[in-house]
Protein backbone atom coordinates (compact mmCIF):
# COMPACT_ATOMS: atom_id res chain seq x y z
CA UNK A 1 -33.76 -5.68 23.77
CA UNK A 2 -32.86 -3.55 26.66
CA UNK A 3 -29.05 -2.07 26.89
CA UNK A 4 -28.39 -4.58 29.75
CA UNK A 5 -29.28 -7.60 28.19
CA UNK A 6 -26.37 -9.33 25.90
CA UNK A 7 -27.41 -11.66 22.89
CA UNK A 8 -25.30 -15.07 23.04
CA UNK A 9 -23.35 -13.54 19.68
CA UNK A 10 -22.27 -10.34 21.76
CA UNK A 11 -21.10 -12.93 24.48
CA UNK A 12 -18.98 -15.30 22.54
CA UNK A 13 -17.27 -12.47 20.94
CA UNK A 14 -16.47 -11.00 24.13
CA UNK A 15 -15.42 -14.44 25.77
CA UNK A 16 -13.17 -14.77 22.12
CA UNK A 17 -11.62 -11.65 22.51
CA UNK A 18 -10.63 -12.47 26.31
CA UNK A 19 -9.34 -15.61 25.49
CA UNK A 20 -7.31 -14.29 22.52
CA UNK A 21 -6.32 -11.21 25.29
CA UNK A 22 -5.21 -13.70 27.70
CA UNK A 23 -3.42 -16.20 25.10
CA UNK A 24 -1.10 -13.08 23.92
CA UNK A 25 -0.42 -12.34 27.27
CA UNK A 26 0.57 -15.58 27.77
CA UNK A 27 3.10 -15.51 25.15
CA UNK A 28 4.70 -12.26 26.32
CA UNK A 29 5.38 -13.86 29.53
CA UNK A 30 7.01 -16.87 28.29
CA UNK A 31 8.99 -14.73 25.97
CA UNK A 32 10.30 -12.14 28.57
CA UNK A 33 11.17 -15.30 30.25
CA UNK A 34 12.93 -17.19 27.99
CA UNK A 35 14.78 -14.35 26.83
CA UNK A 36 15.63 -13.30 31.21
CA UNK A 37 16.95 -17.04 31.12
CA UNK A 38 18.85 -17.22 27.84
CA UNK A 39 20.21 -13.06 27.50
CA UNK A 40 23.20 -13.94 25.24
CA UNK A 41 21.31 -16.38 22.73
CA UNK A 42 18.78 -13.13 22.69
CA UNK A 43 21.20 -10.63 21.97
CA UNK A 44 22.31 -12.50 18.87
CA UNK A 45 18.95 -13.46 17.70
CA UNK A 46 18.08 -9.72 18.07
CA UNK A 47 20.66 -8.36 16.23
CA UNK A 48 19.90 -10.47 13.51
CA UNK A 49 15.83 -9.84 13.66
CA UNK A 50 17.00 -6.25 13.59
CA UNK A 51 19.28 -6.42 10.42
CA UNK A 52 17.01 -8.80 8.37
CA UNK A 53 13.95 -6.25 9.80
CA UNK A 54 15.75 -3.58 8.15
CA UNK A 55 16.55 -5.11 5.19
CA UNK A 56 13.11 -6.55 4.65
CA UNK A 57 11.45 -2.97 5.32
CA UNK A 58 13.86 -1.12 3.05
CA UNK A 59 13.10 -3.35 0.04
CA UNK A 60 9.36 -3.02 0.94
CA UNK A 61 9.40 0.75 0.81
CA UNK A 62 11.67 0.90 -2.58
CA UNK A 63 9.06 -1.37 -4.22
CA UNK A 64 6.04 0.95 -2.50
CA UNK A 65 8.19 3.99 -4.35
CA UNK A 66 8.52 2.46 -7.91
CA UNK A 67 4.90 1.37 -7.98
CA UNK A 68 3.82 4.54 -7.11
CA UNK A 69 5.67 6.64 -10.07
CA UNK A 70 4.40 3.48 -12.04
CA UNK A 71 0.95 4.51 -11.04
CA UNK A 72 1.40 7.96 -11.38
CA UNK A 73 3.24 7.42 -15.07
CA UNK A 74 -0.01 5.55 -15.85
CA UNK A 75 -2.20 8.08 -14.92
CA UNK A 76 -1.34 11.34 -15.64
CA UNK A 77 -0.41 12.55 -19.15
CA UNK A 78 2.54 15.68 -19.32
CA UNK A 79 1.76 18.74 -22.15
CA UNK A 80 4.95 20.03 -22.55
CA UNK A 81 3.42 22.85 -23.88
CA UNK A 82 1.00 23.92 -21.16
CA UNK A 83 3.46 22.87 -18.07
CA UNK A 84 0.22 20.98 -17.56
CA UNK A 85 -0.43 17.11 -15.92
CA UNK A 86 -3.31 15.57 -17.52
CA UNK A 87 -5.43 13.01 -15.19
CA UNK A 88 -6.34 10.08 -17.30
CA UNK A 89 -9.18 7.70 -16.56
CA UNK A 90 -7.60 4.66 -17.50
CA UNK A 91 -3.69 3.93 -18.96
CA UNK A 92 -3.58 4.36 -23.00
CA UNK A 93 -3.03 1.93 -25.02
CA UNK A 94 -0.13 1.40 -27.50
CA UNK A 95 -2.47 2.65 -30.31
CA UNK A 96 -3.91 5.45 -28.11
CA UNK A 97 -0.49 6.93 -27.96
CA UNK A 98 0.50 6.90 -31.72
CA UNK A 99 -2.37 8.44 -32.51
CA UNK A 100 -1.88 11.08 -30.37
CA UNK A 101 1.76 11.48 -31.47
CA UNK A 102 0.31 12.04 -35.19
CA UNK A 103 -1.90 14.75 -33.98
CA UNK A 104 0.44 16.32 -31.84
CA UNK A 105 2.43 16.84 -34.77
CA UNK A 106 -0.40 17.57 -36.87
CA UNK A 107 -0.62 20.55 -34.61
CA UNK A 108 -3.38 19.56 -32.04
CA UNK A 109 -3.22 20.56 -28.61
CA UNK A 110 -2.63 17.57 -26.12
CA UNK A 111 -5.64 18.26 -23.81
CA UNK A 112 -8.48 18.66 -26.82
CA UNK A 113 -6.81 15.31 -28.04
CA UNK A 114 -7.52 13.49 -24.99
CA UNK A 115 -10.96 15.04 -24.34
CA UNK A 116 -12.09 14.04 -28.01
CA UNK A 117 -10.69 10.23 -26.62
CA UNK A 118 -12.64 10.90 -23.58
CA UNK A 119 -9.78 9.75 -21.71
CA UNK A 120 -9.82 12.57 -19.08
CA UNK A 121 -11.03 12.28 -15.52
């Protein structure tokens, strides 16, 4: 096919995309004049999409923050005695972590622990 002739899929996406184009556009104008005709039912309705907006993005970003550290808590192991992160391939399990409390005590150094578990990325 040549650059100047369209296949009927190329087509109907474009003639989608205009009428999705044209149906938003639509919209916007009725808004702007609904809200031109009704300003003070606006003003309240907009301070309250504001506030709840806010509110709604505040508790979205404090649950984005703890899942994070979560993430981060699950994936990286601290050696106190290097100063050192350790980047795990997967989160240890219960059993993992008691036995690596006996050989810490026993001695062992964290990271030769966890490479002998082959639990280091």
């Amino acid at each position: 096919m040549s650059e100047k002739q369209v296949s009927f899929e190329d087509f109907r996406k474009e003639q989608k995309k205009r009428e999705r184009k044209e149906k938003l556009c639509n919209g916007v104008k009725k808004c702007t004049d609904w809200i031109q005709n009704n300003k003070e039912i606006a003003i309240g309705i907009g301070t309250f999409a504001v506030g709840a907006g806010g509110s709604m993005i505040k508790g979205l970003a404090k649950r984005q923050k703890v899942k994070e550290e979560k993430q981060l808590k699950n994936n990286y192991c601290y050696d106190r005695s290097l100063g050192h992160y350790w980047k795990l391939r997967r989160e240890l399990t219960n059993e993992e972590w008691i036995a690596i409390d006996k050989r810490k005590r026993n001695g062992e150094r964290l990271g030769d622990i966890l490479a002998e578990l082959k639990v280091l990325k």
